[in-house]
PDB file of N, CA and C in Angstrom:
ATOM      1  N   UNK A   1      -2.085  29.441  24.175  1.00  0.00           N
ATOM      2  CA  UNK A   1      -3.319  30.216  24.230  1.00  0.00           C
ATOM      3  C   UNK A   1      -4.449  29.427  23.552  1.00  0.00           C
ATOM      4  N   UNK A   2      -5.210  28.701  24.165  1.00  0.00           N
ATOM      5  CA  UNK A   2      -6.447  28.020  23.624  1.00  0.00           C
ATOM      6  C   UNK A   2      -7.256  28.775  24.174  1.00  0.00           C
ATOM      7  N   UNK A   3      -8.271  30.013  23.711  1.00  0.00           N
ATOM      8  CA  UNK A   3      -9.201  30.188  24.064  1.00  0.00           C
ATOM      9  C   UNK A   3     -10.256  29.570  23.405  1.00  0.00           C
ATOM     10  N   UNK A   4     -10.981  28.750  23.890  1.00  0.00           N
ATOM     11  CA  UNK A   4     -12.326  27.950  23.196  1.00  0.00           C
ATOM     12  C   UNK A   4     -13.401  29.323  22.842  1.00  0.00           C
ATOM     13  N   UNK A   5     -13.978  28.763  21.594  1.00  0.00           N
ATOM     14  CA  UNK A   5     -14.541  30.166  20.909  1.00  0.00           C
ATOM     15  C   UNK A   5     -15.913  29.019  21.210  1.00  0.00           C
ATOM     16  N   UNK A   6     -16.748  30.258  21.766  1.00  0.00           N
ATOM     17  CA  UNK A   6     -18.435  29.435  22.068  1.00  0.00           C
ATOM     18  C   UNK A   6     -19.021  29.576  20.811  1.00  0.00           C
ATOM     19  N   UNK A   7     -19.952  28.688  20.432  1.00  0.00           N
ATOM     20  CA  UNK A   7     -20.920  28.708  19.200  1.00  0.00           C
ATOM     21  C   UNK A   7     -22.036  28.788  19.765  1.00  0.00           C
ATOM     22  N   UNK A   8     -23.097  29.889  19.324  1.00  0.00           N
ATOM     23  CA  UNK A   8     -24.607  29.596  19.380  1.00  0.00           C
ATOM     24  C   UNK A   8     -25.255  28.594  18.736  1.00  0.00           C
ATOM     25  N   UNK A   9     -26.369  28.292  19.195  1.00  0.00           N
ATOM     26  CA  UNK A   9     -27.535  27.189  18.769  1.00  0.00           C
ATOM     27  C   UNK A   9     -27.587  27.621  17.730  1.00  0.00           C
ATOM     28  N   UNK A  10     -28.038  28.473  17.454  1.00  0.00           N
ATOM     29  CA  UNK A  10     -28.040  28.808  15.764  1.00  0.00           C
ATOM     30  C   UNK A  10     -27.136  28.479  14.615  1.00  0.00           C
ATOM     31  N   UNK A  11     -25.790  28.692  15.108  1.00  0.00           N
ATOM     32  CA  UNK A  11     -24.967  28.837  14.445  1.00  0.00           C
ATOM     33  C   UNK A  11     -23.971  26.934  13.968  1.00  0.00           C
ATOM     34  N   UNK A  12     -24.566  26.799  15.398  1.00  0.00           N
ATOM     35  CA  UNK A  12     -24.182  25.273  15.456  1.00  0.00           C
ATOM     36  C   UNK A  12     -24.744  24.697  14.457  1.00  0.00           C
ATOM     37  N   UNK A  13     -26.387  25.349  14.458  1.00  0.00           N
ATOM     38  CA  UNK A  13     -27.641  24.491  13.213  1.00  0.00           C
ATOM     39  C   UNK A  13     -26.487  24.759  11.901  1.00  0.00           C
ATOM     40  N   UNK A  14     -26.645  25.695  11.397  1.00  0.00           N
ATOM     41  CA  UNK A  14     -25.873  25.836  10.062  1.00  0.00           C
ATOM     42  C   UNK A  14     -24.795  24.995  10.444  1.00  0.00           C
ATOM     43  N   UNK A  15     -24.069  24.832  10.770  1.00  0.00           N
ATOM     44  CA  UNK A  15     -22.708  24.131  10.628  1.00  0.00           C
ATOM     45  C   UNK A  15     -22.997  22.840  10.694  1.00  0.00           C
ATOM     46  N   UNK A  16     -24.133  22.425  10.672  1.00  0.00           N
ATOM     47  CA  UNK A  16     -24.489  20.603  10.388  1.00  0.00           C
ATOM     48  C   UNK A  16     -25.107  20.702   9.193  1.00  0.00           C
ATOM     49  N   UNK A  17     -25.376  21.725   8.096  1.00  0.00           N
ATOM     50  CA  UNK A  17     -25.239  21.888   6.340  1.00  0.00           C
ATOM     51  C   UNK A  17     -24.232  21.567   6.072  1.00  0.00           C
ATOM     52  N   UNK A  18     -23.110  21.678   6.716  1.00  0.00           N
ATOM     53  CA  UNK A  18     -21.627  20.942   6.347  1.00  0.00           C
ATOM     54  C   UNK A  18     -21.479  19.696   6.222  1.00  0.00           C
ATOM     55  N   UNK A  19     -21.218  19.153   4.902  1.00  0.00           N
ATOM     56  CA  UNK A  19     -20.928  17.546   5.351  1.00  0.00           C
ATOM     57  C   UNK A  19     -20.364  16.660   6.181  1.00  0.00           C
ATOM     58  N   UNK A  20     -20.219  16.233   6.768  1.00  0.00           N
ATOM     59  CA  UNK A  20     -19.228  15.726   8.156  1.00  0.00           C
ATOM     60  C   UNK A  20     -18.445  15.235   8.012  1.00  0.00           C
ATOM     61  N   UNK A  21     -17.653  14.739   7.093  1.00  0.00           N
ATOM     62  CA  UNK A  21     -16.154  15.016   6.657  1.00  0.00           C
ATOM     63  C   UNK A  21     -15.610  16.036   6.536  1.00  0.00           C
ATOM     64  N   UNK A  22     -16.277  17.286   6.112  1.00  0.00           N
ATOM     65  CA  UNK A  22     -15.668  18.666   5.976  1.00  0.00           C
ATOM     66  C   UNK A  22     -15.755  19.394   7.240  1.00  0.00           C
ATOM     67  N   UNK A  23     -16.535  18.796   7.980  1.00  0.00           N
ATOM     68  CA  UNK A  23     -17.254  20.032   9.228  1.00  0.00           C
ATOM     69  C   UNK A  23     -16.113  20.270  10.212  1.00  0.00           C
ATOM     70  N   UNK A  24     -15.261  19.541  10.288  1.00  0.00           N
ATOM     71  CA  UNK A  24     -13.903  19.820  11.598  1.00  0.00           C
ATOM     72  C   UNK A  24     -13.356  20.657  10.798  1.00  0.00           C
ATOM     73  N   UNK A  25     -12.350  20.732   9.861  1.00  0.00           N
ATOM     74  CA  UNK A  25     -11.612  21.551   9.341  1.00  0.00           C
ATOM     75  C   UNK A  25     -12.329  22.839   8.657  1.00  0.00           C
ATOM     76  N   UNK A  26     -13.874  23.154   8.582  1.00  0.00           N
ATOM     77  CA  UNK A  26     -14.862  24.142   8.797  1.00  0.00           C
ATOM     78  C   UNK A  26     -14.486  24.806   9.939  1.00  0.00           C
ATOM     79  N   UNK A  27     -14.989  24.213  11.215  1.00  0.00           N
ATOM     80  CA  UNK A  27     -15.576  24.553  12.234  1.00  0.00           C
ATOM     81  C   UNK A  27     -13.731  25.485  12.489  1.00  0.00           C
ATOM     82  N   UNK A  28     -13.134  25.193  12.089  1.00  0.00           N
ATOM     83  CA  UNK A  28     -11.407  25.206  12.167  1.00  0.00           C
ATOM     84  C   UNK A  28     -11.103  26.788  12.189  1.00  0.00           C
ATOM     85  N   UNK A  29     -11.798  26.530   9.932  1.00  0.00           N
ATOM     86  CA  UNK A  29     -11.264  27.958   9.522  1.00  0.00           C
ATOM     87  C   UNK A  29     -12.513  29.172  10.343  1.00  0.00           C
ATOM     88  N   UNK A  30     -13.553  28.832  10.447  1.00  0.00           N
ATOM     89  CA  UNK A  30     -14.556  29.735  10.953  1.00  0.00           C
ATOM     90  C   UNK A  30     -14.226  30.540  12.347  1.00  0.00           C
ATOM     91  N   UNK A  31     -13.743  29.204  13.432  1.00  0.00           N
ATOM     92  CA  UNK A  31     -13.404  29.897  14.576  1.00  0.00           C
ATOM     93  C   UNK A  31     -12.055  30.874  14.271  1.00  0.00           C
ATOM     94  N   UNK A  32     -11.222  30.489  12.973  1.00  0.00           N
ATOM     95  CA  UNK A  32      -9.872  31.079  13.323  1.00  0.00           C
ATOM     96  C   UNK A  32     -10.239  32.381  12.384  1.00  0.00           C
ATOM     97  N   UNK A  33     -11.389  32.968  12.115  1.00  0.00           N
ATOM     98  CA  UNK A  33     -11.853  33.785  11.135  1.00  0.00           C
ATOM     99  C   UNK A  33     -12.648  34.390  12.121  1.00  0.00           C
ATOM    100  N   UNK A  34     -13.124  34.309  13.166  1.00  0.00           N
ATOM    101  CA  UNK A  34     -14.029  34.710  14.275  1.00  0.00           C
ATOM    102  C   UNK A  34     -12.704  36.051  15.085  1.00  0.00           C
ATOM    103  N   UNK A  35     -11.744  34.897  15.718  1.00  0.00           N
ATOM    104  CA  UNK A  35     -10.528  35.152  16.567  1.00  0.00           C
ATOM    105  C   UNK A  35      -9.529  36.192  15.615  1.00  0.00           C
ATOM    106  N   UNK A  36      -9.229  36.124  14.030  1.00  0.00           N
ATOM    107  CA  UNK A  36      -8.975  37.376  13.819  1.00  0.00           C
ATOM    108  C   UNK A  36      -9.499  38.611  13.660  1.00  0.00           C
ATOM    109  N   UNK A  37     -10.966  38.445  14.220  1.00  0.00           N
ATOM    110  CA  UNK A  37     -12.195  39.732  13.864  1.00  0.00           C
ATOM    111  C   UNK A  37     -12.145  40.405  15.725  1.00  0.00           C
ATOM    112  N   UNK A  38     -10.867  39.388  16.022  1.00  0.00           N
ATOM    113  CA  UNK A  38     -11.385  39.643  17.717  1.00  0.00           C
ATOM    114  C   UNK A  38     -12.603  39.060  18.309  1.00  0.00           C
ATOM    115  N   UNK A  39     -13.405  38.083  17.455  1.00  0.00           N
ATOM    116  CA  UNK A  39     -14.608  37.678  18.450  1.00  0.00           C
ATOM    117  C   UNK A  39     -14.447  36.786  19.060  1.00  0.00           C
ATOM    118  N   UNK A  40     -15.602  36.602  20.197  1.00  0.00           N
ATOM    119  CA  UNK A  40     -15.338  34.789  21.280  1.00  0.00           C
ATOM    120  C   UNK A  40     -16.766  34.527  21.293  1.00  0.00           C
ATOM    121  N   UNK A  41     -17.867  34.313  19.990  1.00  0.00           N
ATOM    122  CA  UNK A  41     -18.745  33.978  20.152  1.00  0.00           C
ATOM    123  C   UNK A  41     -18.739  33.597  18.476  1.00  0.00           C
ATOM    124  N   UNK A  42     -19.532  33.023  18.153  1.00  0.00           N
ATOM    125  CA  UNK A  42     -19.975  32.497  16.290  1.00  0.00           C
ATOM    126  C   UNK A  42     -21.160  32.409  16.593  1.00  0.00           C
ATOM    127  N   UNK A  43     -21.506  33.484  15.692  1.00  0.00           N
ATOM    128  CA  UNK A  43     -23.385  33.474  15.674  1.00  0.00           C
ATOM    129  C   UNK A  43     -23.379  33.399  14.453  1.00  0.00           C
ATOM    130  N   UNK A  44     -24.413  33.359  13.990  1.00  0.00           N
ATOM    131  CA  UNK A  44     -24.855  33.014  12.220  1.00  0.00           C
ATOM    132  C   UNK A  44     -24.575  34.344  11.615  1.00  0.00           C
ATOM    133  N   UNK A  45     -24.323  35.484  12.062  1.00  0.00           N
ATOM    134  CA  UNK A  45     -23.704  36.561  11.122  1.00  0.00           C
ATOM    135  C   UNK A  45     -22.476  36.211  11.368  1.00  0.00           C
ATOM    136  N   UNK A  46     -21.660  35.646  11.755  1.00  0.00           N
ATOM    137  CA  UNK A  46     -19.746  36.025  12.198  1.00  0.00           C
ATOM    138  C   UNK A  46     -20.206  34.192  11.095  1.00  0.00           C
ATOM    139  N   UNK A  47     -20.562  33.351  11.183  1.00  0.00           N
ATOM    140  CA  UNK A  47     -21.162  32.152  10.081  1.00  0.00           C
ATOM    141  C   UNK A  47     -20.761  32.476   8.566  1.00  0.00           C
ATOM    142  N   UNK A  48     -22.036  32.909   8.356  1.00  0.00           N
ATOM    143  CA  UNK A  48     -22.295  33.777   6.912  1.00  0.00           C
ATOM    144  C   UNK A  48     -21.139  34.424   6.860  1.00  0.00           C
ATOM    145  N   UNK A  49     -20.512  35.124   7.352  1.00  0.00           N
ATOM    146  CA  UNK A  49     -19.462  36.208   6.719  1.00  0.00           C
ATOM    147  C   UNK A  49     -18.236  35.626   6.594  1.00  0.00           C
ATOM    148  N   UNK A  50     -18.001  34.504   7.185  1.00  0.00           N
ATOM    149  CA  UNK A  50     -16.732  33.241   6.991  1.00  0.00           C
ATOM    150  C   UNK A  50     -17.218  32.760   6.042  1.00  0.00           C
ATOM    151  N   UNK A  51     -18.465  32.332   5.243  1.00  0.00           N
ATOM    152  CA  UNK A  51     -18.903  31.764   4.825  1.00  0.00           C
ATOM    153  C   UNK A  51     -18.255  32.444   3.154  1.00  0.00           C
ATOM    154  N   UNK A  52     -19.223  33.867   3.158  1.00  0.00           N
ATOM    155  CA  UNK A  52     -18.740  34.561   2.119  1.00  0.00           C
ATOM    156  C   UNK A  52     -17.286  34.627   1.953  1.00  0.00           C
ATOM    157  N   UNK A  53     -16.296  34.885   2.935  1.00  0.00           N
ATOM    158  CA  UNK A  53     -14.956  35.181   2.750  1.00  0.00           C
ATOM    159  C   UNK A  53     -13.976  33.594   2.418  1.00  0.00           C
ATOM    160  N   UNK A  54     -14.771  32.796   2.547  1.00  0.00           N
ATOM    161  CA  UNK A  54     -14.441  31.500   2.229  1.00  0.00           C
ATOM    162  C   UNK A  54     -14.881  31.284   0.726  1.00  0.00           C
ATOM    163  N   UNK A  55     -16.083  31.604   0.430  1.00  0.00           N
ATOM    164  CA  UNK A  55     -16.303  31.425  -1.049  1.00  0.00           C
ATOM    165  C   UNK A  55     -16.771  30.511  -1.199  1.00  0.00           C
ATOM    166  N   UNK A  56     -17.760  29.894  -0.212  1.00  0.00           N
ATOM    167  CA  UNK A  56     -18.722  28.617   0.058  1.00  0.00           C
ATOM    168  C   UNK A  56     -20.129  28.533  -0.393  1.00  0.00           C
ATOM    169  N   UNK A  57     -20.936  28.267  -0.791  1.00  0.00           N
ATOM    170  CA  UNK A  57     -21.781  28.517  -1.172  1.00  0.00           C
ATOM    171  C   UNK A  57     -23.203  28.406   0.074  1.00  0.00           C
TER     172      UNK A  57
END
């Protein structure tokens, strides 16, 4: 089951604040934090709220 989880433009922007050594294994936990909320989209709120539940600043 690979469903590819789409990212908005928006959301893409924030995720290049990530350093790019960190940003794959980001982009990782976020989608797999999206997919247990049931979503198939990452917008900058489903972002932020991985963000908080990650404990990222």
């Amino acid at each position: 089951m690979s469903s590819a989880i789409e990212w908005t433009a928006e959301a893409e922007a924030c995720l290049k604040e990530i350093p790019f050594f960190v940003r794959p294994a980001a982009r990782k936990k976020i989608e797999k934090f999206a997919q247990e909320q049931g979503m198939s989209q990452i917008t900058v709120e489903v972002y932020q709220q991985a963000k908080q539940k990650f404990g990222s600043k």
